[in-house]
N, C-alpha and C. Protein backbone atom coordinates (compact mmCIF):
# COMPACT_ATOMS: atom_id res chain seq x y z
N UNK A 1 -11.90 17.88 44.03
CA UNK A 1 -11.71 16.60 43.41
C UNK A 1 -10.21 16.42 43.13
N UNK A 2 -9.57 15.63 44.40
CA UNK A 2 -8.01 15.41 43.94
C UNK A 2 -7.78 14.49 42.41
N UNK A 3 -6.84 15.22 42.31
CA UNK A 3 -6.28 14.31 40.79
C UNK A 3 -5.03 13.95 40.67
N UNK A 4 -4.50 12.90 41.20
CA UNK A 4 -2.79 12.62 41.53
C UNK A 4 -1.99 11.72 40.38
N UNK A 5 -1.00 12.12 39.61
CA UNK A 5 -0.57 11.81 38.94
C UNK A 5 0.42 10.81 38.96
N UNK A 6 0.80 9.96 39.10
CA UNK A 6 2.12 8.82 39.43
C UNK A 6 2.88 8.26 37.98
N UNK A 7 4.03 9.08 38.03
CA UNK A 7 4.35 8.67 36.92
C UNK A 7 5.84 7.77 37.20
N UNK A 8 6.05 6.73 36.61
CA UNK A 8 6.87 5.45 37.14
C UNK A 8 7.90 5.11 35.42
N UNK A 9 8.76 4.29 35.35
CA UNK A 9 9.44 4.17 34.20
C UNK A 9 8.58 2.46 34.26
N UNK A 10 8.28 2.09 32.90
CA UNK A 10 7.81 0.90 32.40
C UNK A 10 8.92 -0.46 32.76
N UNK A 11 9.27 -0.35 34.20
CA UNK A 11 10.17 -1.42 34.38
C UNK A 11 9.55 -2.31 35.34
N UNK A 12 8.59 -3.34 34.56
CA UNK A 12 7.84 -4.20 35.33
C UNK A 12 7.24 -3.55 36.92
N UNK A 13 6.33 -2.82 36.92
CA UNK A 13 5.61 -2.73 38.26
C UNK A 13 4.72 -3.28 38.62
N UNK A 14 4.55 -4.21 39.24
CA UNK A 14 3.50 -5.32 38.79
C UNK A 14 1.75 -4.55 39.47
N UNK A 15 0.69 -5.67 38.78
CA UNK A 15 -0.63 -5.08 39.79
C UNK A 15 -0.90 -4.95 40.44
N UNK A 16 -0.10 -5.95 41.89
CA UNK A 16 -0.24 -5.68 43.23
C UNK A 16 0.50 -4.18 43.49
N UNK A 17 1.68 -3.96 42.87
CA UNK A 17 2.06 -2.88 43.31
C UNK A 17 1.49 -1.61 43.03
N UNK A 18 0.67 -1.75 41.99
CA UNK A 18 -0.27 -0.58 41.23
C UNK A 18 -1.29 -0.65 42.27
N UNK A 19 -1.82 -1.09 42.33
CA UNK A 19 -3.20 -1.36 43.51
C UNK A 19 -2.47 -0.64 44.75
N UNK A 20 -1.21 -0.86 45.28
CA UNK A 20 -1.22 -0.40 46.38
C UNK A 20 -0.89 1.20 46.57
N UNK A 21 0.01 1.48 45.36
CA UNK A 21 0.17 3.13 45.03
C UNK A 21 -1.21 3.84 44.61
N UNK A 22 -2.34 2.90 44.31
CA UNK A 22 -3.38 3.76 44.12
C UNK A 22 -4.32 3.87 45.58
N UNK A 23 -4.41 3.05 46.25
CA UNK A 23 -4.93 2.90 47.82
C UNK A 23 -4.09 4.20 48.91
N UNK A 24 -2.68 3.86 49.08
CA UNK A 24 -2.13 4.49 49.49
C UNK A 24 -1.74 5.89 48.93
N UNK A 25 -1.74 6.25 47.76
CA UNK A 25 -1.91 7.93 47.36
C UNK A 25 -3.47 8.24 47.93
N UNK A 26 -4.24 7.97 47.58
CA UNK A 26 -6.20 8.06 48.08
C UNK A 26 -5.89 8.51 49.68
N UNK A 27 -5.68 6.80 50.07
CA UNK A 27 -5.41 7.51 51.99
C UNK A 27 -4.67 8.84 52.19
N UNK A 28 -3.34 9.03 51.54
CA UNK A 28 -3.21 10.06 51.59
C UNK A 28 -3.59 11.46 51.88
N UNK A 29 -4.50 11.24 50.64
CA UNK A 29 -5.09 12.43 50.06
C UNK A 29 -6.43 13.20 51.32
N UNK A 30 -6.91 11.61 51.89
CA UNK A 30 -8.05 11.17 52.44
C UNK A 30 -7.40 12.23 53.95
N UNK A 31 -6.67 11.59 54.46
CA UNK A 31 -5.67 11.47 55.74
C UNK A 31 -5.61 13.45 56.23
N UNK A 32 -4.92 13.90 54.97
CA UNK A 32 -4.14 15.06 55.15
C UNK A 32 -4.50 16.10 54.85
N UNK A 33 -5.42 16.04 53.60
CA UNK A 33 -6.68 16.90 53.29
C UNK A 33 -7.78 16.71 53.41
N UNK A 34 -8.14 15.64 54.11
CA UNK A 34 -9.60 15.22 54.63
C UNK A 34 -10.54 15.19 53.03
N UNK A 35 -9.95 14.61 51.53
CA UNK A 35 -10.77 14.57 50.46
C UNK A 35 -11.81 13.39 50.57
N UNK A 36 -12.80 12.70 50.12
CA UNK A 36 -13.73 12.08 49.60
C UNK A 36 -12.95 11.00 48.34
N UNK A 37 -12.71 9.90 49.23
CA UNK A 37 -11.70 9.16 48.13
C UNK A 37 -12.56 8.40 47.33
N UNK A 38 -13.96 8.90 46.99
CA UNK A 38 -14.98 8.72 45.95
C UNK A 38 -14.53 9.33 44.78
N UNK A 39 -14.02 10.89 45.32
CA UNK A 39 -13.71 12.19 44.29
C UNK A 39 -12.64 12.34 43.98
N UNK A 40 -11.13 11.03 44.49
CA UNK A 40 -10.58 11.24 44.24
C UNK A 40 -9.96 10.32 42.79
N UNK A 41 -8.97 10.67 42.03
CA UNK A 41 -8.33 10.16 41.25
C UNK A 41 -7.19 9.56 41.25
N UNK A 42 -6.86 8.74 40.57
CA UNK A 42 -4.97 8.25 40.65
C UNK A 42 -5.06 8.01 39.50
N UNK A 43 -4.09 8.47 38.69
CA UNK A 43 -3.14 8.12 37.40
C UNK A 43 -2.06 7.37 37.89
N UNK A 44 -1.91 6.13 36.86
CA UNK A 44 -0.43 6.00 36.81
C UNK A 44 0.25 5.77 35.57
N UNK A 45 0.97 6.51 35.22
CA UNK A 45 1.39 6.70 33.52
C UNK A 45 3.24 5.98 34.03
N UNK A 46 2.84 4.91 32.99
CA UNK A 46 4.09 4.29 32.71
C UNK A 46 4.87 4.82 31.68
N UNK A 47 5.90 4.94 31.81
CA UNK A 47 7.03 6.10 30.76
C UNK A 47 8.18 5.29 30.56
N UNK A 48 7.80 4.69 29.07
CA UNK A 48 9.52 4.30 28.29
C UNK A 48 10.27 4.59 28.69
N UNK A 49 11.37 4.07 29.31
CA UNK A 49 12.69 4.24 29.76
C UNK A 49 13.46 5.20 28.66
N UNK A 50 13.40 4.66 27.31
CA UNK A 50 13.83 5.93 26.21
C UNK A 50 13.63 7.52 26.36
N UNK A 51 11.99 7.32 27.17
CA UNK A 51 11.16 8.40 26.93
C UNK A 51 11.72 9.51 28.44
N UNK A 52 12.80 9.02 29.58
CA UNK A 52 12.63 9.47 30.15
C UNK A 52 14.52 9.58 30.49
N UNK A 53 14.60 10.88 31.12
CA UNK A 53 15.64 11.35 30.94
C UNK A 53 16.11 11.44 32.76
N UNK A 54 17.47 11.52 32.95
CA UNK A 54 18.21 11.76 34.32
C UNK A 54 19.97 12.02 34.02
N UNK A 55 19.59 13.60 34.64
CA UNK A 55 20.96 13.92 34.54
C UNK A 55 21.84 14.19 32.90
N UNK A 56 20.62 14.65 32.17
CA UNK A 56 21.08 14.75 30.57
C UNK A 56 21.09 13.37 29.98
N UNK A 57 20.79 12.73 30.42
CA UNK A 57 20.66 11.17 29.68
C UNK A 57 20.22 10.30 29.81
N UNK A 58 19.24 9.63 28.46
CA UNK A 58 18.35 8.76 28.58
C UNK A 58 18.33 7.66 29.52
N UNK A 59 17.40 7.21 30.13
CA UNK A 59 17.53 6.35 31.14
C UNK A 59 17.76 5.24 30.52
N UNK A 60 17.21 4.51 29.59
CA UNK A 60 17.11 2.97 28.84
C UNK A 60 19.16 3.04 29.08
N UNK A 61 19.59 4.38 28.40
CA UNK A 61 21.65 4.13 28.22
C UNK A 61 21.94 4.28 29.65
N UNK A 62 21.52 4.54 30.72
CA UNK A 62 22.09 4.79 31.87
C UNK A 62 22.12 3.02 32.37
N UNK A 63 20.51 2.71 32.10
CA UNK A 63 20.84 1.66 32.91
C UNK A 63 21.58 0.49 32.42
N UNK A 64 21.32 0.53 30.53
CA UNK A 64 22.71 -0.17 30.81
C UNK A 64 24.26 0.12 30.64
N UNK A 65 24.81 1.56 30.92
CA UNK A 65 25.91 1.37 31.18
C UNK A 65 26.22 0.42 32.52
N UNK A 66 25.05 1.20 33.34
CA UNK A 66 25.15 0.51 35.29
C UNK A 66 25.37 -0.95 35.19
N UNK A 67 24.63 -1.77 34.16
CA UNK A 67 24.66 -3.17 34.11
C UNK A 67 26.07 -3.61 33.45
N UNK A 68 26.62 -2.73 32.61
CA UNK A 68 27.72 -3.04 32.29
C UNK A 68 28.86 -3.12 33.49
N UNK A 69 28.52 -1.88 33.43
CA UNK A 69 29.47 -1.48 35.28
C UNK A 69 29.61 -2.81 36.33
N UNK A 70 28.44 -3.33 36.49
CA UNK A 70 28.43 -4.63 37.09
C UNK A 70 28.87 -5.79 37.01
N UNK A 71 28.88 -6.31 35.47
CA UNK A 71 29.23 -7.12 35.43
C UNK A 71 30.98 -6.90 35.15
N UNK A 72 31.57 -5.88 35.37
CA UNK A 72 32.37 -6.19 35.15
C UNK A 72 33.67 -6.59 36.40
């Protein structure tokens, strides 16, 4: 019984796009390990940008230094 975890930062992913990361992880799963995409699972855990870190530092301050960076 696959159990696939997708974990994404809470920056608008909309339902079509959820629907399709859960279809396409399944085929996957279906495809390459020949699973029963009855038995299989998909998570997708959305994670606060606060909550999630790159390169020693919170993502929410990364992205907006980047936006700062831009506009300038």
């Amino acid at each position: 019984m696959p159990y696939i975890l997708i974990q994404v930062t809470d920056e608008g992913v909309t339902k079509q796009q959820k629907e399709a990361l859960i279809a396409g992880a399944t085929d996957l799963v279906v495809n390459v390990l020949h699973k029963d995409p009855e038995a299989t699972f998909v998570v997708i855990d959305e994670v606060n940008t606060d909550n999630w870190g790159h390169g020693g530092e919170v993502v929410t301050q990364r992205r907006q230094r980047e936006a700062a960076r831009r506009k300038s």
